[in-house]
N, C-alpha and C. Protein backbone atom coordinates (compact mmCIF):
# COMPACT_ATOMS: atom_id res chain seq x y z
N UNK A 1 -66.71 53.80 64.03
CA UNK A 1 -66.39 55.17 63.79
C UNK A 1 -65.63 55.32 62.47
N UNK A 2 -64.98 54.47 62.54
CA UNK A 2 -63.54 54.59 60.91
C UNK A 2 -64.96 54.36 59.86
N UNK A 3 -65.56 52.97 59.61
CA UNK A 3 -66.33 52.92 58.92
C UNK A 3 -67.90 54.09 58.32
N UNK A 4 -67.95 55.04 59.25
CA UNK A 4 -68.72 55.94 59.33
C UNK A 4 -68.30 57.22 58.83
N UNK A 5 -66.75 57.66 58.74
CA UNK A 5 -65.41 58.50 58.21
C UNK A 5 -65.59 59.25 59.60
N UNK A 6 -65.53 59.13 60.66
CA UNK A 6 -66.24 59.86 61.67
C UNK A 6 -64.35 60.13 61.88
N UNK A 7 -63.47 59.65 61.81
CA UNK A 7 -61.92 60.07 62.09
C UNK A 7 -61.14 60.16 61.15
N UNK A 8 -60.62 61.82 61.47
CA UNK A 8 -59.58 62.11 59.98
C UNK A 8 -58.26 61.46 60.38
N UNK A 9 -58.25 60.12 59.46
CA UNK A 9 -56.86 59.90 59.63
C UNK A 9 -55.40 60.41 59.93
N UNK A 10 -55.50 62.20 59.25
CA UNK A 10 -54.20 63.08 59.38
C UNK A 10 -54.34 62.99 61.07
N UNK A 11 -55.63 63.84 61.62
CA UNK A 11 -55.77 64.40 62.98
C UNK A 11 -55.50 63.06 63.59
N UNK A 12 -56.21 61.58 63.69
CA UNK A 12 -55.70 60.83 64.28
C UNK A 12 -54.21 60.63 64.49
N UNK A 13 -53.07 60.74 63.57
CA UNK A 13 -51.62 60.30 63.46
C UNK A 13 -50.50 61.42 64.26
N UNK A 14 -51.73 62.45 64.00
CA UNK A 14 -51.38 63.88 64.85
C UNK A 14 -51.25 63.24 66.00
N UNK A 15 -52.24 63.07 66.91
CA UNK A 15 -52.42 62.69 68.28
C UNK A 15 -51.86 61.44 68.90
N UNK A 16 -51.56 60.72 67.79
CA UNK A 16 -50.72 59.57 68.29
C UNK A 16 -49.66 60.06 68.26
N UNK A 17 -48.90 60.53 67.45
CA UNK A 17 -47.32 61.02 67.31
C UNK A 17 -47.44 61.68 68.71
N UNK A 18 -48.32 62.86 69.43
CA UNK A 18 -48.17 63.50 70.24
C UNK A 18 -48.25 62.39 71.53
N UNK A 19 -48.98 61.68 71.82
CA UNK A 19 -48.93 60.37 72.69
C UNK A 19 -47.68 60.09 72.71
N UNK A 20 -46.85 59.58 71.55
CA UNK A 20 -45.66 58.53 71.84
C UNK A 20 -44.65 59.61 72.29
N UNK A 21 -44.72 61.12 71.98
CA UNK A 21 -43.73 61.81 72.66
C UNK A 21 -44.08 61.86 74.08
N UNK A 22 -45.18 61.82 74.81
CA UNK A 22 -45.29 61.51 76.34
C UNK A 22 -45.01 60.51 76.65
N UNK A 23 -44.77 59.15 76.04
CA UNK A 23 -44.74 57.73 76.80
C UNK A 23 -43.80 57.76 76.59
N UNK A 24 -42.43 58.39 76.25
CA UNK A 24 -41.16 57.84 76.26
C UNK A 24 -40.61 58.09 77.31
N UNK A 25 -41.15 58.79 78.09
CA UNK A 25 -40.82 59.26 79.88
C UNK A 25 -41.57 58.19 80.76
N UNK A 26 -42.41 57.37 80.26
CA UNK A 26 -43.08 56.69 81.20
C UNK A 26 -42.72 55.21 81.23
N UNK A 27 -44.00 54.58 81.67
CA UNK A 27 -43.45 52.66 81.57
C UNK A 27 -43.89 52.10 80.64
N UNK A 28 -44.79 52.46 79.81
CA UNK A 28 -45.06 52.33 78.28
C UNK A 28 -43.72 52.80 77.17
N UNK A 29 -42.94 52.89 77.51
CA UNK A 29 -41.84 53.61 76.45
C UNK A 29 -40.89 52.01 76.17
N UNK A 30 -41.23 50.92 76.72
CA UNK A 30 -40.64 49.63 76.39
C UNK A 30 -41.56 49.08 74.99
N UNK A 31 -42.40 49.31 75.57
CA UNK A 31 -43.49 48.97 74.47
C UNK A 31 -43.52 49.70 73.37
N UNK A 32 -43.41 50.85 73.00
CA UNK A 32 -43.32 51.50 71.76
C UNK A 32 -43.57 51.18 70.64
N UNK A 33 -42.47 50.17 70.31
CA UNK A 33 -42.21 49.76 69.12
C UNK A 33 -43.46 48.68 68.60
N UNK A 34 -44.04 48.15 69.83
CA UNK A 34 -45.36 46.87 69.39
C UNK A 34 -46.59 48.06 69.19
N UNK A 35 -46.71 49.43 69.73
CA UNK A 35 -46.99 49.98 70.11
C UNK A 35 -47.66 50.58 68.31
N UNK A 36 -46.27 51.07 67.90
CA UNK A 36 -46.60 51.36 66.35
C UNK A 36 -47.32 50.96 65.39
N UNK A 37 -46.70 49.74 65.58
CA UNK A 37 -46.84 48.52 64.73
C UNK A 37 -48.46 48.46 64.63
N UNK A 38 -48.86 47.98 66.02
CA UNK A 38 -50.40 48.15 66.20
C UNK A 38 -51.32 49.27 65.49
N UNK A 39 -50.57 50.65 65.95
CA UNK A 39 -50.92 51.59 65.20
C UNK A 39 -51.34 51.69 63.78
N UNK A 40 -50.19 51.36 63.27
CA UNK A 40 -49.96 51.10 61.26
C UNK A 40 -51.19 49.90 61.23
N UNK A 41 -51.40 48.90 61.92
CA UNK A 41 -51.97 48.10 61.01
C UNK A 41 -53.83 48.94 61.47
N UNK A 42 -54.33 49.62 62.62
CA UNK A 42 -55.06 49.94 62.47
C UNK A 42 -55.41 51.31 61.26
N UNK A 43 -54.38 51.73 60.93
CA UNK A 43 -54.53 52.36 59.72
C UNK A 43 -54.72 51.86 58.59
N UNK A 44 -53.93 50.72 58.35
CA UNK A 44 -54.37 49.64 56.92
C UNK A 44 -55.49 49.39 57.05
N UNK A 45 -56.25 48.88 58.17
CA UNK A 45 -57.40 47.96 58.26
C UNK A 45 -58.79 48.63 58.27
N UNK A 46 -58.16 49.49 58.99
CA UNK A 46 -59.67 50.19 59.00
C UNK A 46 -60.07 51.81 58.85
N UNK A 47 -58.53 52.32 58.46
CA UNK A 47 -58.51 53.56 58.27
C UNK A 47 -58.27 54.04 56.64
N UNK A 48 -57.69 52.83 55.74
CA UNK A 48 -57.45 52.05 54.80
C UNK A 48 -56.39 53.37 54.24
N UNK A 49 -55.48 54.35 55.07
CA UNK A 49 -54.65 54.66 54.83
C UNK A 49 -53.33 53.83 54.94
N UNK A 50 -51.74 54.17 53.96
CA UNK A 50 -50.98 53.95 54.75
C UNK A 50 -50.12 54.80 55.86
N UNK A 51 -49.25 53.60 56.29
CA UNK A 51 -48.59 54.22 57.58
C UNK A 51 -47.84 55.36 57.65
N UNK A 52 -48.15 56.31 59.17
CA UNK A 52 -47.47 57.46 59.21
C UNK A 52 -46.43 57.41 60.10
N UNK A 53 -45.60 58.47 59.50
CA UNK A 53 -44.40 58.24 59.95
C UNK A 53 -44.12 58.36 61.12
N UNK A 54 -43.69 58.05 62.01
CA UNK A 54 -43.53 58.14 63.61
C UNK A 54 -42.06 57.68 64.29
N UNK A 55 -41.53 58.86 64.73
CA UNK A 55 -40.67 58.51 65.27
C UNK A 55 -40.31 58.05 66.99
N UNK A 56 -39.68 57.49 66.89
CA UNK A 56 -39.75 56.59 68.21
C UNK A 56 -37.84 57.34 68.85
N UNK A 57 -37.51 57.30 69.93
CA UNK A 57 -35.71 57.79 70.41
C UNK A 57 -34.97 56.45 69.89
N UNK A 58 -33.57 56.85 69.77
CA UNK A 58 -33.04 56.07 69.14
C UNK A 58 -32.99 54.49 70.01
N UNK A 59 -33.07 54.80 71.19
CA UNK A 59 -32.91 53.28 72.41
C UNK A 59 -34.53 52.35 72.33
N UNK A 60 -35.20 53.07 71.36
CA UNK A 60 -36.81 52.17 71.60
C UNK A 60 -37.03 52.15 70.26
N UNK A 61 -36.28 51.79 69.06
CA UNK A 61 -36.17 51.19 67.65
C UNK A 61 -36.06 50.11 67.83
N UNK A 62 -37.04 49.12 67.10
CA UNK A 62 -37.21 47.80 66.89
C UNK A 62 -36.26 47.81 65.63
N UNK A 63 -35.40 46.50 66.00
CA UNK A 63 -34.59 46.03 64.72
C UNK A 63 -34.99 45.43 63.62
């Protein structure tokens, strides 16, 4: 799909940002932070944007 431009990177980062504000109530909200990370590099790799900004609550910041 990325390779095809079939996903606008903005609208994708949209919908993730909106995701990580629901999982911080759930059992995925430990994970977060690997969570991002994953995120950003599927944007380098195959979205060949860079990373958007995403904020995570202050108790689920990776150091």
């Amino acid at each position: 799909m990325a390779a095809l431009e079939l996903i606008e990177p903005q609208r994708f980062a949209e919908r993730f940002r909106s995701a990580v504000q629901r999982w911080w109530h759930d059992s995925r909200a430990d994970d977060l932070p690997q969570i991002v990370r994953h995120f950003h590099q599927v944007q380098s790799d195959e979205l060949l944007v860079g990373p958007s900004r995403v904020e995570l609550p202050p108790w689920a910041e990776d150091d």
